[in-house]
Protein backbone atom coordinates (compact mmCIF):
# COMPACT_ATOMS: atom_id res chain seq x y z
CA UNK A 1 239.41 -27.73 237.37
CA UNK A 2 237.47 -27.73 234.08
CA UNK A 3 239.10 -30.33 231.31
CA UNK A 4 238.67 -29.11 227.53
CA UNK A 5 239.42 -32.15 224.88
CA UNK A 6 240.63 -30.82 221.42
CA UNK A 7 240.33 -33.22 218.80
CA UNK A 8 243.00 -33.36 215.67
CA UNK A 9 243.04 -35.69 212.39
CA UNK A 10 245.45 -33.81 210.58
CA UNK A 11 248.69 -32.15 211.05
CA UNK A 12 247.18 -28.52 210.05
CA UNK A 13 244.50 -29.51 212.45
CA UNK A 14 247.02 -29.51 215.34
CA UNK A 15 248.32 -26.59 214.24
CA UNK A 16 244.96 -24.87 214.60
CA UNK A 17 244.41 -26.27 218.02
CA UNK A 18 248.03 -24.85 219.08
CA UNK A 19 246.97 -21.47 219.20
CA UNK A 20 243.90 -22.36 220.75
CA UNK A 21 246.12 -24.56 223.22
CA UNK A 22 248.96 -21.53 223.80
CA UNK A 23 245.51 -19.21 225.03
CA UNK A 24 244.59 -21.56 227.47
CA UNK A 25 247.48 -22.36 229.18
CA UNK A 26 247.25 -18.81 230.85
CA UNK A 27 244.45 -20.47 232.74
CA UNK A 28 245.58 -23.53 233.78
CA UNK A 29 244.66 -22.99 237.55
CA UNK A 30 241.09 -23.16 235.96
CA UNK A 31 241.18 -25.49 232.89
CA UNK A 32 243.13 -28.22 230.93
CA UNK A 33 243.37 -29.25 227.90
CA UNK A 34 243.86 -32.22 226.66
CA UNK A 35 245.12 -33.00 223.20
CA UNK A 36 243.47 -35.59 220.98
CA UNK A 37 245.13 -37.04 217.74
CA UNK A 38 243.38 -39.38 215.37
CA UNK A 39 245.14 -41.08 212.67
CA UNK A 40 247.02 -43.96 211.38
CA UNK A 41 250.59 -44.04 212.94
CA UNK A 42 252.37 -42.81 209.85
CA UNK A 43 250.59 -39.45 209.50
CA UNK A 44 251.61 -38.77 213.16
CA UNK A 45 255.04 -39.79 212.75
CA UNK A 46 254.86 -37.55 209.72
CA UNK A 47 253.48 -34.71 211.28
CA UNK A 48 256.20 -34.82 213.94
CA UNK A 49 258.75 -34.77 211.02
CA UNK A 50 256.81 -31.77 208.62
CA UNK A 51 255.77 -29.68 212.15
CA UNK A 52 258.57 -30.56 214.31
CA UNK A 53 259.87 -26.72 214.11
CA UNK A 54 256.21 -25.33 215.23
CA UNK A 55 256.25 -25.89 219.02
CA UNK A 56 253.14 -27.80 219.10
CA UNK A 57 251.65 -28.87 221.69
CA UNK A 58 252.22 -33.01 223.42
CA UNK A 59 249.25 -35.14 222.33
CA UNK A 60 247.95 -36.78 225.27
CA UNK A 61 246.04 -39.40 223.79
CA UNK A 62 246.80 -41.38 220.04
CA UNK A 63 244.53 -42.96 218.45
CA UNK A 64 245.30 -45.39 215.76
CA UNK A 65 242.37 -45.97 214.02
CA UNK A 66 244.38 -48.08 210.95
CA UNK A 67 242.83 -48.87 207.38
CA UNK A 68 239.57 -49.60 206.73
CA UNK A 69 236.37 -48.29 204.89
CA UNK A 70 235.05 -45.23 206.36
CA UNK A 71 232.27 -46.82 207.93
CA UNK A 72 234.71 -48.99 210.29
CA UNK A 73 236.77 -45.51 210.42
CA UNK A 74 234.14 -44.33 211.91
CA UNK A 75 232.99 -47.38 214.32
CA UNK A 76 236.64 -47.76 215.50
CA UNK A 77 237.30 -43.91 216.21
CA UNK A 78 233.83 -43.82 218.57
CA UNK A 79 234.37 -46.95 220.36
CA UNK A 80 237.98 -45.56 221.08
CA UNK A 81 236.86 -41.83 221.57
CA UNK A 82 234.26 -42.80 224.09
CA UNK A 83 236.96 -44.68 226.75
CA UNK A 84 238.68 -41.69 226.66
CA UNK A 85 235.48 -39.50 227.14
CA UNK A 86 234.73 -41.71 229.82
CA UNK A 87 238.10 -41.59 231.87
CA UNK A 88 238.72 -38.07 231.01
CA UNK A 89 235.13 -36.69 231.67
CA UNK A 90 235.25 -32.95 229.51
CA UNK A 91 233.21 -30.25 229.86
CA UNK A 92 233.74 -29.48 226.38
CA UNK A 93 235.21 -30.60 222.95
CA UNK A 94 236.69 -28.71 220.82
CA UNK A 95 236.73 -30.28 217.03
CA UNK A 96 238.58 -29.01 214.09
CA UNK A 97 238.33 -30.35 210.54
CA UNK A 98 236.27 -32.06 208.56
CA UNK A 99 237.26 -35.67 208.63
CA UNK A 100 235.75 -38.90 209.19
CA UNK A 101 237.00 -39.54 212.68
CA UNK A 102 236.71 -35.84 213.29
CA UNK A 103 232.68 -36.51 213.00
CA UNK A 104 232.87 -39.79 214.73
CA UNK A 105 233.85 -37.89 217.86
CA UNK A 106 231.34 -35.51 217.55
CA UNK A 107 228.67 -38.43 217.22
CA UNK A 108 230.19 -39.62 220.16
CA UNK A 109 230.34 -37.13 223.01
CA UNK A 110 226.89 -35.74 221.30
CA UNK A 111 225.74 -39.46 222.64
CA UNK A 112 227.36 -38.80 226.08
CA UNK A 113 225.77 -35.39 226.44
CA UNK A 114 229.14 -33.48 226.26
CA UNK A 115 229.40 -29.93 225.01
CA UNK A 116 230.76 -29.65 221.48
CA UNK A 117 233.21 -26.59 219.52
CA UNK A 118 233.75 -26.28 215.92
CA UNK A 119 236.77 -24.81 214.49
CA UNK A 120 236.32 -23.34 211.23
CA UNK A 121 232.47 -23.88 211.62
CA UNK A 122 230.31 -23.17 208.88
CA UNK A 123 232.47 -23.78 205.79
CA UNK A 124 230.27 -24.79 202.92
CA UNK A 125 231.34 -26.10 198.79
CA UNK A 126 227.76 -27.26 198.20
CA UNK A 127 229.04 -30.30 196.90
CA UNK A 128 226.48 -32.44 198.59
CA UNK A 129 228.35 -35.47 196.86
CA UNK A 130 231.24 -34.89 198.75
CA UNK A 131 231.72 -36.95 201.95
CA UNK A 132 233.81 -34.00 203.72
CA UNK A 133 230.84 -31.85 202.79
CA UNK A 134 227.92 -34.01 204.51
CA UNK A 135 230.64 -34.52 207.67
CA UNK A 136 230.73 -30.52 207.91
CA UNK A 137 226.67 -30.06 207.64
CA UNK A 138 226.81 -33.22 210.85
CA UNK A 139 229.37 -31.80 212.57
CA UNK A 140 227.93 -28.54 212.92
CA UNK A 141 224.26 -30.05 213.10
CA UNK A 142 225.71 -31.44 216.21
CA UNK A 143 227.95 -28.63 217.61
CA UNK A 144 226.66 -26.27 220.73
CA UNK A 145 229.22 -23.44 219.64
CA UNK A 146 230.83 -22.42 216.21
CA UNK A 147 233.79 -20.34 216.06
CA UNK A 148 233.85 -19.05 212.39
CA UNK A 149 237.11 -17.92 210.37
CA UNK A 150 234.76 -16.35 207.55
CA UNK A 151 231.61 -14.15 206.94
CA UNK A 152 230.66 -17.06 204.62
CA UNK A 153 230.18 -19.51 207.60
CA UNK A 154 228.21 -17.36 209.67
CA UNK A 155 225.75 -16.51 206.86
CA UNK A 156 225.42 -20.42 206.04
CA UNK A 157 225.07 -21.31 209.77
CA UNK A 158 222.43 -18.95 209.74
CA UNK A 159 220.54 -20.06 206.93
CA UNK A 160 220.77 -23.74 208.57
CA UNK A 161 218.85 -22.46 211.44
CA UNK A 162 222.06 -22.11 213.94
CA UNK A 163 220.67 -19.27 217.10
CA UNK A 164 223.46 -16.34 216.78
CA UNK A 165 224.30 -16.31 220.29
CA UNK A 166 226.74 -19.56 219.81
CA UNK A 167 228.11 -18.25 216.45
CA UNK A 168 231.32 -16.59 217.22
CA UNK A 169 233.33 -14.59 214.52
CA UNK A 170 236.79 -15.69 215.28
CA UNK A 171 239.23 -15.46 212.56
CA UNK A 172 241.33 -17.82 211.12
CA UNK A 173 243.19 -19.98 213.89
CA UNK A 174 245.94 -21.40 211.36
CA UNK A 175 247.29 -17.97 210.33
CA UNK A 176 247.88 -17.57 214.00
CA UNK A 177 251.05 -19.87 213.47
CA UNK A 178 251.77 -18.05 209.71
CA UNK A 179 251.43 -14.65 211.98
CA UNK A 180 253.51 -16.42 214.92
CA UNK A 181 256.62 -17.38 212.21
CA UNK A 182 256.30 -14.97 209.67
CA UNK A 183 260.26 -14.06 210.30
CA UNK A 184 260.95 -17.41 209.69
CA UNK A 185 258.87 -17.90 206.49
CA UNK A 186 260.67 -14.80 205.35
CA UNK A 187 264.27 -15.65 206.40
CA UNK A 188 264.10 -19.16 205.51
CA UNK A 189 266.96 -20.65 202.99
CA UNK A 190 264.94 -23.31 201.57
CA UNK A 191 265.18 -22.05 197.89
CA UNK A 192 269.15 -22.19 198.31
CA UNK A 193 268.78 -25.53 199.60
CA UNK A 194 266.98 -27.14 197.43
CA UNK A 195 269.03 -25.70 194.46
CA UNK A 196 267.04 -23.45 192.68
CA UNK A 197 268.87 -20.52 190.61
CA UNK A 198 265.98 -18.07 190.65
CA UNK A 199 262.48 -17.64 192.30
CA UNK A 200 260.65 -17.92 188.16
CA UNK A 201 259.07 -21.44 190.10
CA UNK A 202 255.64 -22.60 190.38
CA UNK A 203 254.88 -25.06 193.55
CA UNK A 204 252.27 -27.76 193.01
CA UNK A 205 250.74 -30.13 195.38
CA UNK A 206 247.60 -32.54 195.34
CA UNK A 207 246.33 -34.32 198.43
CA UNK A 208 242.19 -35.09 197.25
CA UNK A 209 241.26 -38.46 195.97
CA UNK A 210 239.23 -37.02 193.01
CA UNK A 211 242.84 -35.94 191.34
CA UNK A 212 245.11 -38.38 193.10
CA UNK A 213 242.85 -41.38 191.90
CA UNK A 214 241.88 -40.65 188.35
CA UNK A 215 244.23 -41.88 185.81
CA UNK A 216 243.05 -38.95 183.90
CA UNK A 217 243.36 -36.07 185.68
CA UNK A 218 246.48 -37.05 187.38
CA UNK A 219 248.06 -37.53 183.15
CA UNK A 220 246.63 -34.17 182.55
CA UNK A 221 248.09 -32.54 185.11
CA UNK A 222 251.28 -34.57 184.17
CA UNK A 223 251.37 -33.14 180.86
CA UNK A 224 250.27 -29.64 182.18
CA UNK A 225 253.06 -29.50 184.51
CA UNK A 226 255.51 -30.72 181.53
CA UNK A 227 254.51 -28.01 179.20
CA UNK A 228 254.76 -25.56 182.25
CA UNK A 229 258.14 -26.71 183.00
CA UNK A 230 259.42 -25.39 179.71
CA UNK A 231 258.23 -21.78 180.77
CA UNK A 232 259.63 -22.08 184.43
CA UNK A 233 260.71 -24.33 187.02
CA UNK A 234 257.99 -26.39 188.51
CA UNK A 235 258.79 -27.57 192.11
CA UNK A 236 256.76 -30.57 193.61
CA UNK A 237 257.10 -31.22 197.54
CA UNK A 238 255.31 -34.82 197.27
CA UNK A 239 253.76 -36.57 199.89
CA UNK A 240 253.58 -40.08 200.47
CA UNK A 241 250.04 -39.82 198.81
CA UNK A 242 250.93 -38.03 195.95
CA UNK A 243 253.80 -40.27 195.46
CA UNK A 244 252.48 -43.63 195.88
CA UNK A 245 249.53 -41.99 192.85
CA UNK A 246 252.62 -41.14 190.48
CA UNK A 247 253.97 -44.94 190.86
CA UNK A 248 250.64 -46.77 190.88
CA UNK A 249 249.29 -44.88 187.43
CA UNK A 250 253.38 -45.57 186.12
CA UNK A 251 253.36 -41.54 185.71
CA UNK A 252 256.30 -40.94 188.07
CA UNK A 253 258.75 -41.47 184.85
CA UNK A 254 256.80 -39.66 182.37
CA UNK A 255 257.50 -36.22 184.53
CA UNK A 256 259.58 -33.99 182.13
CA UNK A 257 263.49 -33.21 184.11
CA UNK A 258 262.31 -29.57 184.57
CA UNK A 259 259.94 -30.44 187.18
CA UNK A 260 262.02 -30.94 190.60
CA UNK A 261 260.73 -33.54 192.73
CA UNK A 262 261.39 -33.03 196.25
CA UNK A 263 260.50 -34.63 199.34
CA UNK A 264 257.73 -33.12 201.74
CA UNK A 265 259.55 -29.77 203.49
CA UNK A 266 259.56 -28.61 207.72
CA UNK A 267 256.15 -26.88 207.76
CA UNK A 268 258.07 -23.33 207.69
CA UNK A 269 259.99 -23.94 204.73
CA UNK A 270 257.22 -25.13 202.75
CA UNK A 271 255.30 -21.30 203.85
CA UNK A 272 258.90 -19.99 202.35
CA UNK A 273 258.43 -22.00 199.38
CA UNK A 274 255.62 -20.75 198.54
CA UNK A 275 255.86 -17.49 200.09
CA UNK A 276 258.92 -16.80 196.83
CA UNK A 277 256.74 -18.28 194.28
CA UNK A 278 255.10 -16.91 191.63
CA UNK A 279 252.06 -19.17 191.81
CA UNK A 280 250.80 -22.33 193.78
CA UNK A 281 249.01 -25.29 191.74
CA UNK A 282 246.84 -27.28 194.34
CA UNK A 283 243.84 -29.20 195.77
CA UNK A 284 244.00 -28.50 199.28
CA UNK A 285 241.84 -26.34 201.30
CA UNK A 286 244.84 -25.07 203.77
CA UNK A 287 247.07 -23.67 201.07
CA UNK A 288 244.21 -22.03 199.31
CA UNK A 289 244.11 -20.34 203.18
CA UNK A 290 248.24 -19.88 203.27
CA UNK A 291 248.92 -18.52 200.13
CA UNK A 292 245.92 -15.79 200.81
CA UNK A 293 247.94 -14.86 203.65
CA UNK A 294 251.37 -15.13 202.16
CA UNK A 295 249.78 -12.74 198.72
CA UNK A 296 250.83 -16.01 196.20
CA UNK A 297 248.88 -16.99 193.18
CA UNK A 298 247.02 -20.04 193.67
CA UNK A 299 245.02 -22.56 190.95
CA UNK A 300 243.07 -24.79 192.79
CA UNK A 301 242.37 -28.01 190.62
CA UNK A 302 238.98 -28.94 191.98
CA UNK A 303 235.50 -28.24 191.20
CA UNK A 304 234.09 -26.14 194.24
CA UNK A 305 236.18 -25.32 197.81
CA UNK A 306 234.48 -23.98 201.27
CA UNK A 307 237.06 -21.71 201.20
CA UNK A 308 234.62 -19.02 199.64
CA UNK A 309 236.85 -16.09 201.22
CA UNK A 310 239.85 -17.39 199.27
CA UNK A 311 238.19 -16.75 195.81
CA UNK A 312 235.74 -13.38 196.67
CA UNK A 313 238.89 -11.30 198.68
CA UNK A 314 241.89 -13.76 198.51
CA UNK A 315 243.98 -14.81 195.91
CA UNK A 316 242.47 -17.78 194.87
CA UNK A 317 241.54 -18.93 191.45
CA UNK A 318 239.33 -21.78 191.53
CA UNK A 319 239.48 -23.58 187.95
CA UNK A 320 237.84 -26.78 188.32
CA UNK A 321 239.28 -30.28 187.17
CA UNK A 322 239.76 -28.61 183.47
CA UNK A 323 243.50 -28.87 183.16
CA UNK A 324 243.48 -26.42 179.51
CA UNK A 325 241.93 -23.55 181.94
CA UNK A 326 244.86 -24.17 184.70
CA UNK A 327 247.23 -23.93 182.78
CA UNK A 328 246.36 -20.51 181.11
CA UNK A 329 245.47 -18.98 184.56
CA UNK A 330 249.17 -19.74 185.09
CA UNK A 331 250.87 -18.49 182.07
CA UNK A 332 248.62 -15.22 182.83
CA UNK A 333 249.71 -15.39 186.16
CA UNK A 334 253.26 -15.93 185.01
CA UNK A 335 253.06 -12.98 182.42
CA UNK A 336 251.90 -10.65 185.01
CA UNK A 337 248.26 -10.66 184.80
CA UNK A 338 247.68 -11.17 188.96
CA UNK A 339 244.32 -11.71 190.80
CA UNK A 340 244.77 -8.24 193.45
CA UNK A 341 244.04 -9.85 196.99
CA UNK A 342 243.85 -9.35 200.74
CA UNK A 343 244.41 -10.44 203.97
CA UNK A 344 240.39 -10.91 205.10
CA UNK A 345 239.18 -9.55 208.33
CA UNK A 346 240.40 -10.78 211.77
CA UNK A 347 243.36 -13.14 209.83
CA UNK A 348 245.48 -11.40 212.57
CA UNK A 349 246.92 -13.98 214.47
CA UNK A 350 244.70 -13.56 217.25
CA UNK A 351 242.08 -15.94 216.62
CA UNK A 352 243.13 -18.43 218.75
CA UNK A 353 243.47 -15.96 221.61
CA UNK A 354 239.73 -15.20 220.98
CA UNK A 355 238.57 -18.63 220.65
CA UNK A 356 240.22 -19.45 224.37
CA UNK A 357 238.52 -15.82 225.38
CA UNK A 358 235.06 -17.14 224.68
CA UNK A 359 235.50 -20.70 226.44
CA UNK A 360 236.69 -18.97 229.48
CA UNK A 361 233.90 -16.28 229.92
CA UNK A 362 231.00 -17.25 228.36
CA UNK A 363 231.29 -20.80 227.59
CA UNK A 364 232.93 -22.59 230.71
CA UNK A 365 232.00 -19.32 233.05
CA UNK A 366 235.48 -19.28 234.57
CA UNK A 367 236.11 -16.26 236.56
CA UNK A 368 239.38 -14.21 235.64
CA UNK A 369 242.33 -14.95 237.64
């Protein structure tokens, strides 16, 4: 019996690693695998509430790694990550994201000689003063295999000197789930629910420091969003993070009536949400991937994204932190002027099918049943 740990920081992480997870379990006279989730205790209580509908798979091991800087993120996560290394004793790890834990475990069975997986390997914003930029160059630095969702990754894996033969064009392993419950993003009621009298709405949601902690940018966007409002209705699912921004800066009041607060939505009827919008306002790498699935508008408020498939075949339009340009790529956007995009290659919901294909045969050498 072969073990496989897959490591998850983040809620879209697990839902990554459930496809992945689905695969293998049509081996499991050969191989198990074992579920990972880093994270302070709200974010997994949170992800049980957001994801509950998705079927994912039990987490096997929790790790709380608390609050801290990221350099005792990162001590706590490998001190923890290597008892269970030890006790579990892998033949491989699979690792999906970018975050801080996410490359403490990779430093860590890297240490103990243990074969490592990327998901989503190879993603690159060339912001080399980004933290989640230098974790993606040292996760892959110390990765054996790299299943890629994008010609992008494989081309900068390449150039970084990775040997072709453990670069594996995959697709994209969280449109397996968008693929899995597209029905369900379709037939969802969510915009009854919530009360809204047409679909003329723009969604917005932030989740990166660089807007959520700048007084600045976050009043910008506050005013954007006002003027916005009197053209449409803006609707703003907000997290705990975005939230506890809003209060902290004393913005939360200064939001015009016309933008509808809401609380954070079940994973499927946030995809409806923005599935019936006319255009998504964000930060976040995953809905620049979503709503290039789901055909939506999106302005992404940042300065560069790895994402480089959402901008050259997707419908992403990246705008940087100027708040003037956002908001006239959404009254374009909102007066018809669209960005003409498509699904990119091998987003078929099979990716995770292919991942688990590869560990089997050529990775793990399991003979077929």
């Amino acid at each position: 019996m072969y073990k496989v740990l897959s490591i998850a920081s983040t809620p879209q992480n697990l839902v990554k690693l459930s496809s992945i997870d689905k695969a293998l379990k049509k081996h499991r006279k050969g191989i198990k695998n074992i579920i990972c989730f880093f994270g302070p205790e709200k974010d997994e209580i949170d992800s049980l509430n957001t994801f509950a509908n998705l079927n994912l798979p039990r987490t096997h091991w929790y790790i709380d790694y608390g609050e801290g800087t990221e350099v005792e993120i990162t001590a706590k996560s490998m001190l923890e990550f290597e008892k269970i290394l030890k006790e579990e004793k892998p033949s491989l790890v699979f690792l999906s994201g970018h975050e801080v834990s996410t490359l403490a475990c990779a430093i860590t069975a890297s240490k103990l000689n243990i074969k490592l997986a990327h998901i989503d390997a190879g993603l690159r914003s060339f912001d080399r003063s980004s933290h989640e930029e230098m974790n993606r160059i040292v996760i892959d630095t110390l990765c054996d295999y790299h299943f890629v969702s994008e010609h992008s990754g494989m081309k900068n894996l390449r150039d970084e000197g990775e040997e072709n033969d453990n670069i594996y064009f995959t697709g994209n392993a969280l449109v397996d789930s968008l693929d899995l419950y597209w029905d369900d993003i379709k037939n969802s009621d969510i915009v009854k629910k919530i009360g809204l009298n047409s679909l003329d709405y723009v969604v917005v949601f932030f989740q990166h420091y660089e807007n959520l902690g700048s007084l600045d940018r976050m009043t910008e966007i506050v005013e954007k969003l006002n003027r916005l409002s009197k053209k449409c209705t803006v609707v703003w699912p907000m997290s705990q993070l975005e939230k506890n921004s809003m209060i902290g800066f004393m913005l939360d009041k200064k939001l015009s009536k016309n933008v509808k607060v809401i609380d954070m939505q079940p994973y499927v009827d946030f995809l409806s949400l923005l599935y019936n919008s006319k255009a998504v306002m964000t930060d976040t790498s995953e809905i620049q991937e979503e709503t290039t699935y789901l055909g939506v508008q999106c302005i992404t408020i940042m300065k560069f994204t790895e994402r480089i498939v959402t901008l050259d075949i997707g419908t992403n339009h990246l705008v940087g932190y100027d708040a003037e340009r956002a908001e006239k790529t959404t009254e374009d956007i909102l007066g018809g002027t669209l960005k003409p995009g498509r699904i990119p290659e091998m987003w078929d919901g099979k990716a995770g099918k292919r991942i688990a294909d590869i560990t089997i045969a050529e990775i793990l050498n399991i003979r077929s049943e």
